[in-house]
C-alpha atoms as a PDB file:
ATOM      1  CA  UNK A   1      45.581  39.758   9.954  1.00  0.00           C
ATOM      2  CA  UNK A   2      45.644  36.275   9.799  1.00  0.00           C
ATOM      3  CA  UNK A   3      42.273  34.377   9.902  1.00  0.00           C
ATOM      4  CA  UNK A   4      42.332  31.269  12.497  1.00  0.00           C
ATOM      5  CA  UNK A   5      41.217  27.792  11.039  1.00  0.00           C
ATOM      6  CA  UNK A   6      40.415  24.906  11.857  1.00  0.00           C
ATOM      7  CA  UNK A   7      43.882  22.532  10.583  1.00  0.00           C
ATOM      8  CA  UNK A   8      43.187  19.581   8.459  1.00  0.00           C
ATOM      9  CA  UNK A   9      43.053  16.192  10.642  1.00  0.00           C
ATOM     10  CA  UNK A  10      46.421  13.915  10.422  1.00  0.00           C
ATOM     11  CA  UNK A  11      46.689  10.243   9.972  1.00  0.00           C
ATOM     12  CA  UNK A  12      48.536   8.789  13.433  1.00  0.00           C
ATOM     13  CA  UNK A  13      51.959   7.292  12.835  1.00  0.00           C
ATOM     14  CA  UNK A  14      52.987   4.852  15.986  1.00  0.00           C
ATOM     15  CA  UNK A  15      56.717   3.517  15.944  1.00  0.00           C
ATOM     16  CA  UNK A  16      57.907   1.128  18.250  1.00  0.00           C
ATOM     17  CA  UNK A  17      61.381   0.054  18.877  1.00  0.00           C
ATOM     18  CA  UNK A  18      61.811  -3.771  20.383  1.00  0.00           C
ATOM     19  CA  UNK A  19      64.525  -6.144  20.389  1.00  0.00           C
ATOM     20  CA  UNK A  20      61.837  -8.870  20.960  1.00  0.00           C
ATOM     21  CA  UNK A  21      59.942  -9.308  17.756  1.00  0.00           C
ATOM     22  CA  UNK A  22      57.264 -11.128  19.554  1.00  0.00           C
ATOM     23  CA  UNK A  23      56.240  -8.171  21.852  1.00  0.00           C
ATOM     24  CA  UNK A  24      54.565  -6.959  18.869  1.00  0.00           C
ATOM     25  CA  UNK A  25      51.850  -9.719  19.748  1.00  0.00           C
ATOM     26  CA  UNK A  26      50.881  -8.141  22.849  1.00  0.00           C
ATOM     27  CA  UNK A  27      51.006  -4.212  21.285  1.00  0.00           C
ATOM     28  CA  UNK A  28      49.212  -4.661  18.406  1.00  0.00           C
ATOM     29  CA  UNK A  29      46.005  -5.209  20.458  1.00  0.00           C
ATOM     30  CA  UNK A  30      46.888  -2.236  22.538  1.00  0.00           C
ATOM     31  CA  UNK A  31      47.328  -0.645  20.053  1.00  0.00           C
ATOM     32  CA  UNK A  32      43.979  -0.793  18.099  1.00  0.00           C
ATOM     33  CA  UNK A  33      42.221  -0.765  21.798  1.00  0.00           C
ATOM     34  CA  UNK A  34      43.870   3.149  22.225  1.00  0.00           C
ATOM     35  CA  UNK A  35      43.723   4.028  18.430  1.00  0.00           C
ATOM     36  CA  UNK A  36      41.197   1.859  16.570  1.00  0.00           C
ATOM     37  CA  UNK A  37      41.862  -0.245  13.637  1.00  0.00           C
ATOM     38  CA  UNK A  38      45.540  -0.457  12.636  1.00  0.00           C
ATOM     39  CA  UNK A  39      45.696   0.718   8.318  1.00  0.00           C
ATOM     40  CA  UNK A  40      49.075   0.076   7.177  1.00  0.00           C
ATOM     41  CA  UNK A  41      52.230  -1.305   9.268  1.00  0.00           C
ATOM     42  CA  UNK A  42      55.713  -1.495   8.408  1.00  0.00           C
ATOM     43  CA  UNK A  43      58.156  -4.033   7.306  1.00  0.00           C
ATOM     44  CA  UNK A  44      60.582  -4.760  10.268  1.00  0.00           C
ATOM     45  CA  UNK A  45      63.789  -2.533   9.624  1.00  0.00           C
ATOM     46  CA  UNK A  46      66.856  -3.032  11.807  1.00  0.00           C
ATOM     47  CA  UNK A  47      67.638  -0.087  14.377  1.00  0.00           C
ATOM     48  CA  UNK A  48      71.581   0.175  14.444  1.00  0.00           C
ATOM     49  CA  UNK A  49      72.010   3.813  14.129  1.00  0.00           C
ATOM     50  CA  UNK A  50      72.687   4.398  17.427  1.00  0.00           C
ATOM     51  CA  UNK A  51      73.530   2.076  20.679  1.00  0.00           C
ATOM     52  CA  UNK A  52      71.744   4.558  22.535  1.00  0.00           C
ATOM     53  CA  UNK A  53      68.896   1.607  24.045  1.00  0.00           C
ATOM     54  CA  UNK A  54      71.488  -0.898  23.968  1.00  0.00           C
ATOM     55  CA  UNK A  55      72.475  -0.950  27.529  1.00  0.00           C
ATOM     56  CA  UNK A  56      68.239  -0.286  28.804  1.00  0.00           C
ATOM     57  CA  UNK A  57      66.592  -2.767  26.021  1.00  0.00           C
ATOM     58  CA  UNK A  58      69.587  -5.414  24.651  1.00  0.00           C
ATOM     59  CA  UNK A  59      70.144  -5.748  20.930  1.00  0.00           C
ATOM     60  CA  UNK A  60      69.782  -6.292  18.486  1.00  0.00           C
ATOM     61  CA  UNK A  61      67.280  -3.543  17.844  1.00  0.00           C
ATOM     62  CA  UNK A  62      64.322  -3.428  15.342  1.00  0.00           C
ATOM     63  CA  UNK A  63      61.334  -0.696  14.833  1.00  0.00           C
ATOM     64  CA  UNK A  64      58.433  -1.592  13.189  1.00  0.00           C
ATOM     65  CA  UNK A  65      55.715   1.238  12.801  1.00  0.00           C
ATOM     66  CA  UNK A  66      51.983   1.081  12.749  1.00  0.00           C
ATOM     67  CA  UNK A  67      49.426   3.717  10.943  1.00  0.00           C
ATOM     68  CA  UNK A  68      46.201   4.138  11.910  1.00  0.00           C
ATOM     69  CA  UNK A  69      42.599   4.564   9.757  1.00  0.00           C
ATOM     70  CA  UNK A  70      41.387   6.956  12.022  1.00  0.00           C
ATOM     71  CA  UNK A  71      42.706  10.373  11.336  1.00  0.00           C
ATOM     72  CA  UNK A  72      43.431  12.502  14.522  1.00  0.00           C
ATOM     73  CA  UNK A  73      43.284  16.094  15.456  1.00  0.00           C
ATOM     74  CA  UNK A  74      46.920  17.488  15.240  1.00  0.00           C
ATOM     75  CA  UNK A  75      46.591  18.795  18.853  1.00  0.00           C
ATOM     76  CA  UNK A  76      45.799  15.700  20.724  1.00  0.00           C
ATOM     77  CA  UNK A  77      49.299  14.160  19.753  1.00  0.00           C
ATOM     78  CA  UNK A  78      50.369  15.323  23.600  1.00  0.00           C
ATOM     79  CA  UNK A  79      47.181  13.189  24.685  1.00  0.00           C
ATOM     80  CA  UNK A  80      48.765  10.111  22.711  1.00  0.00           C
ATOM     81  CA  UNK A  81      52.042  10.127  23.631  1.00  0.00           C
ATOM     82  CA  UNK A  82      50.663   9.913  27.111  1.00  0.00           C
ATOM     83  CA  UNK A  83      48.835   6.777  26.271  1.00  0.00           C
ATOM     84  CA  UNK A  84      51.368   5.035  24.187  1.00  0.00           C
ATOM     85  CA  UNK A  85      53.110   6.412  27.486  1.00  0.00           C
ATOM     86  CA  UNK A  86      51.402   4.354  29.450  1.00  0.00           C
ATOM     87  CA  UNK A  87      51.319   0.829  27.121  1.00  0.00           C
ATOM     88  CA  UNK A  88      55.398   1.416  27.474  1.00  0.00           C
ATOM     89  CA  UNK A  89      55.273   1.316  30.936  1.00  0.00           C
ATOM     90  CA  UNK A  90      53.438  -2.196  31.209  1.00  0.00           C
ATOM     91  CA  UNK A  91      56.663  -3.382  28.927  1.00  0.00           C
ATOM     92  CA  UNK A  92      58.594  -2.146  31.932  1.00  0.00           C
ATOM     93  CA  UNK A  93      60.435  -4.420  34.537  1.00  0.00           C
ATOM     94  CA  UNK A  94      63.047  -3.381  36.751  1.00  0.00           C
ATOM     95  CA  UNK A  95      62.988  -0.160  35.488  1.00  0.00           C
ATOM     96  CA  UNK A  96      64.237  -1.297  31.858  1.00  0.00           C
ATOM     97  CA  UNK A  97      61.884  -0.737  29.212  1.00  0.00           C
ATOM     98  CA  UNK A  98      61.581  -3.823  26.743  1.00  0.00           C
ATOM     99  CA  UNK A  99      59.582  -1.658  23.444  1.00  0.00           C
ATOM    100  CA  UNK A 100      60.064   2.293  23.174  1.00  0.00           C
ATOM    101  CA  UNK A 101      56.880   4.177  21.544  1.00  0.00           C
ATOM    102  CA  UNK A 102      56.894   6.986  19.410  1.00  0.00           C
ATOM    103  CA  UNK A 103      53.952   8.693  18.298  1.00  0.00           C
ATOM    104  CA  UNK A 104      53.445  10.813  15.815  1.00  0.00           C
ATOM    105  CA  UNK A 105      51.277  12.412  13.364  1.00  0.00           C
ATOM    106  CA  UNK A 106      51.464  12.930   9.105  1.00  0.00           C
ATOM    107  CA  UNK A 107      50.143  15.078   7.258  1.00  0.00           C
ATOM    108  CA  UNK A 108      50.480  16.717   3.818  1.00  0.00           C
ATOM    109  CA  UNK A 109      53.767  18.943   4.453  1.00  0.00           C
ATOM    110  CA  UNK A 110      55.365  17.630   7.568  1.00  0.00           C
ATOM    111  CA  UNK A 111      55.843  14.551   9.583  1.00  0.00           C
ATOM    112  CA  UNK A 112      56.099  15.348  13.425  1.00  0.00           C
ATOM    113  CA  UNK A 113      57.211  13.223  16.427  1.00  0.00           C
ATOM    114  CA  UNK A 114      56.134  13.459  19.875  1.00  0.00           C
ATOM    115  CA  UNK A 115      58.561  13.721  22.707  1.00  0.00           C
ATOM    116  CA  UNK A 116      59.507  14.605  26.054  1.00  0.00           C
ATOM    117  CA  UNK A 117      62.297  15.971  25.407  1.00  0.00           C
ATOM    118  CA  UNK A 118      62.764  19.903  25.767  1.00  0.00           C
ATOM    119  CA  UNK A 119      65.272  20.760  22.773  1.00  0.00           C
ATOM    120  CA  UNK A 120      65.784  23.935  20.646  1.00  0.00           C
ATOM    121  CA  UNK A 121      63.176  22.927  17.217  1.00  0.00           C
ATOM    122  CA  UNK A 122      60.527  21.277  19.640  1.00  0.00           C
ATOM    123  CA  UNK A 123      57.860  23.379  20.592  1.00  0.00           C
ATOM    124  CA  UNK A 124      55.820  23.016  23.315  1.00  0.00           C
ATOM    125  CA  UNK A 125      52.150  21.322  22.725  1.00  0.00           C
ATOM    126  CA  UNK A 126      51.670  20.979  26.300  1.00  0.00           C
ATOM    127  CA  UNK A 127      51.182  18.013  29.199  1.00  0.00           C
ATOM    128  CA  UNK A 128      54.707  17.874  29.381  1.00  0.00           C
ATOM    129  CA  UNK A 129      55.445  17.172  25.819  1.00  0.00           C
ATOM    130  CA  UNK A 130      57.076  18.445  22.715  1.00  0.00           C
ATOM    131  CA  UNK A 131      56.300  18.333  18.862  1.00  0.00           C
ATOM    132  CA  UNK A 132      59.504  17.523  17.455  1.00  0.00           C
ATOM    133  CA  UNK A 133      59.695  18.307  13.368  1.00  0.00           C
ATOM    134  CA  UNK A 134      61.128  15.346  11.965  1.00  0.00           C
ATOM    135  CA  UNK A 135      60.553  15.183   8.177  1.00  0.00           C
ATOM    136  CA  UNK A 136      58.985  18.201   5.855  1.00  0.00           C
ATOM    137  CA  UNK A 137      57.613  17.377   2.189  1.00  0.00           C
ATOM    138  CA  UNK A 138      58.011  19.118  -0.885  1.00  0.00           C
ATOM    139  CA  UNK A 139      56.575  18.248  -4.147  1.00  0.00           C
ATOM    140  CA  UNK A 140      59.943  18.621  -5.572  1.00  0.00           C
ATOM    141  CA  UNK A 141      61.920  16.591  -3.268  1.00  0.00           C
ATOM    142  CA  UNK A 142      59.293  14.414  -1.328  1.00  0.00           C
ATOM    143  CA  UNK A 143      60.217  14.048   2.347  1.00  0.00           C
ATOM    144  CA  UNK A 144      63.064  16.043   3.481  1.00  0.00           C
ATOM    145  CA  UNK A 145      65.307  15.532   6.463  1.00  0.00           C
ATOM    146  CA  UNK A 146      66.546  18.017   8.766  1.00  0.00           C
ATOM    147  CA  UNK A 147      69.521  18.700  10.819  1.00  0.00           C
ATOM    148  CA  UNK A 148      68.400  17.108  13.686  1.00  0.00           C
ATOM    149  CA  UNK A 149      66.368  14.522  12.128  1.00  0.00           C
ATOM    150  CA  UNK A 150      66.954  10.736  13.830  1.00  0.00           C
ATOM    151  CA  UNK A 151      69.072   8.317  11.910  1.00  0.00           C
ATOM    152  CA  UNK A 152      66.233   6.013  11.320  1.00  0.00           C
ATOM    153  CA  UNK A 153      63.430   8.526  10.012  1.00  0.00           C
ATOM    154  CA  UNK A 154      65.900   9.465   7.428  1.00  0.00           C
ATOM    155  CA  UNK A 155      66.178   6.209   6.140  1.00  0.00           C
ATOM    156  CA  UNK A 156      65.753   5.190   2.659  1.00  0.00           C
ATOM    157  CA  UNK A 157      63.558   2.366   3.840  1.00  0.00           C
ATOM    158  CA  UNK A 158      61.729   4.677   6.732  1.00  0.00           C
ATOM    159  CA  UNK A 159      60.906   7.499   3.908  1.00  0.00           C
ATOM    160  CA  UNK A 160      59.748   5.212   1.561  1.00  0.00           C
ATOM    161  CA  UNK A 161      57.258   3.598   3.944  1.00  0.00           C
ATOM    162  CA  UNK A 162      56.142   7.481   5.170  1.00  0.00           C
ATOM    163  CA  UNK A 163      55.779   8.076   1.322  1.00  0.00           C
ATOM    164  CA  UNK A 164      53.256   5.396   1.028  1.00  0.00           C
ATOM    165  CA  UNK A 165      51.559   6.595   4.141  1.00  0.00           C
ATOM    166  CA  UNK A 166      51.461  10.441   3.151  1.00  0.00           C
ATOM    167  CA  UNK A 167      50.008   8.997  -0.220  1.00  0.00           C
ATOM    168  CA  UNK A 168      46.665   6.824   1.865  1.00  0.00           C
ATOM    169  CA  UNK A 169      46.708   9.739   3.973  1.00  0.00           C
ATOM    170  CA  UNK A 170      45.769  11.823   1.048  1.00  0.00           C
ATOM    171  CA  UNK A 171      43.533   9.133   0.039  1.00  0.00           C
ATOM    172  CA  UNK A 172      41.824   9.654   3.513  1.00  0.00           C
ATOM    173  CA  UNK A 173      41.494  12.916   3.827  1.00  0.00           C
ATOM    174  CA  UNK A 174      40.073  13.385   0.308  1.00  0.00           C
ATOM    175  CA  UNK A 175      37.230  10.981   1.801  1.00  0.00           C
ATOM    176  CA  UNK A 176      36.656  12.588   5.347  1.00  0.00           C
ATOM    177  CA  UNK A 177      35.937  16.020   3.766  1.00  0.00           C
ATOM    178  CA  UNK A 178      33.708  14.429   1.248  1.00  0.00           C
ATOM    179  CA  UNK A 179      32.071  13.133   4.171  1.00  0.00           C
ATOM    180  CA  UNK A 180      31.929  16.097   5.969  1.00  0.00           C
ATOM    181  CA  UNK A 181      29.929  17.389   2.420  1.00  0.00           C
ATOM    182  CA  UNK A 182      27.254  14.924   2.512  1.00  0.00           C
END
């Protein structure tokens, strides 16, 4: 039998896609309002995988993602993605979304995206959304893509910057349980 525990906290991995760099004036304030104090954020890196927000958002396309100091339980990602939800719709006009969110969570093996997008990997974390599993770790190979992983999360540039994060997430975590010692 398999004892129940309590899972380790994650650290909260926000990326937004934009094809107005300046719109990242107005979230970054949002952002730390929903999620507290921003830790790390991203170098911009172009998003020309796909012209799948082409036609909705313009081009050209560019994601920038923000990491957050607090670390999160892993089962109030559905919670978030209803928030960051929420900040996309007041980017909204006409029914044309100017910045796409997606929230996530890191932790030691796996990086996972929220979504609500049924599909056959995603599970089901309720509220109407799905945990997609984007990237796994190994010690061996570091962050490993999947089949169905997105263009841009298996970047060279994207794994790099989620290699630094897993790294201050370890960091973190190391310091919340010593915390949790005192």
């Amino acid at each position: 039998m398999s004892i129940p525990k309590t899972p380790d906290p994650a650290k909260l991995v926000v990326g937004c896609i934009m094809n107005d760099k300046a719109s990242v004036e107005t979230l970054y304030p949002m952002f730390e309002k929903a999620f507290g104090p921003v830790d790390m954020i991203s170098r911009w890196l172009d998003f020309d995988y796909t012209d799948y927000y082409y036609k909705e958002m313009g081009s050209p396309l560019f994601r920038k993602v923000f990491v957050f100091k607090q670390l999160i339980a892993q089962d109030d990602l559905a919670l978030i993605k209803e928030k960051t939800n929420k900040i996309e719709t007041r980017f909204t006009s006409s029914g044309r979304r100017a910045v796409n969110i997606d929230p996530g969570y890191l932790v030691s093996s796996r990086f996972i995206l929220a979504t609500g997008k049924e599909y056959s990997h995603r599970i089901y974390i309720g509220r109407k959304i799905y945990a997609d599993l984007t990237l796994m770790y190994s010690k061996k190979e570091g962050f490993k893509t999947l089949d169905w992983t997105y263009p841009d999360y298996a970047s060279k540039s994207m794994i790099l910057f989620l290699s630094k994060v897993r790294d201050k997430y370890l960091l973190d975590l190391k310091a919340d349980k010593g915390k949790k010692n005192d």
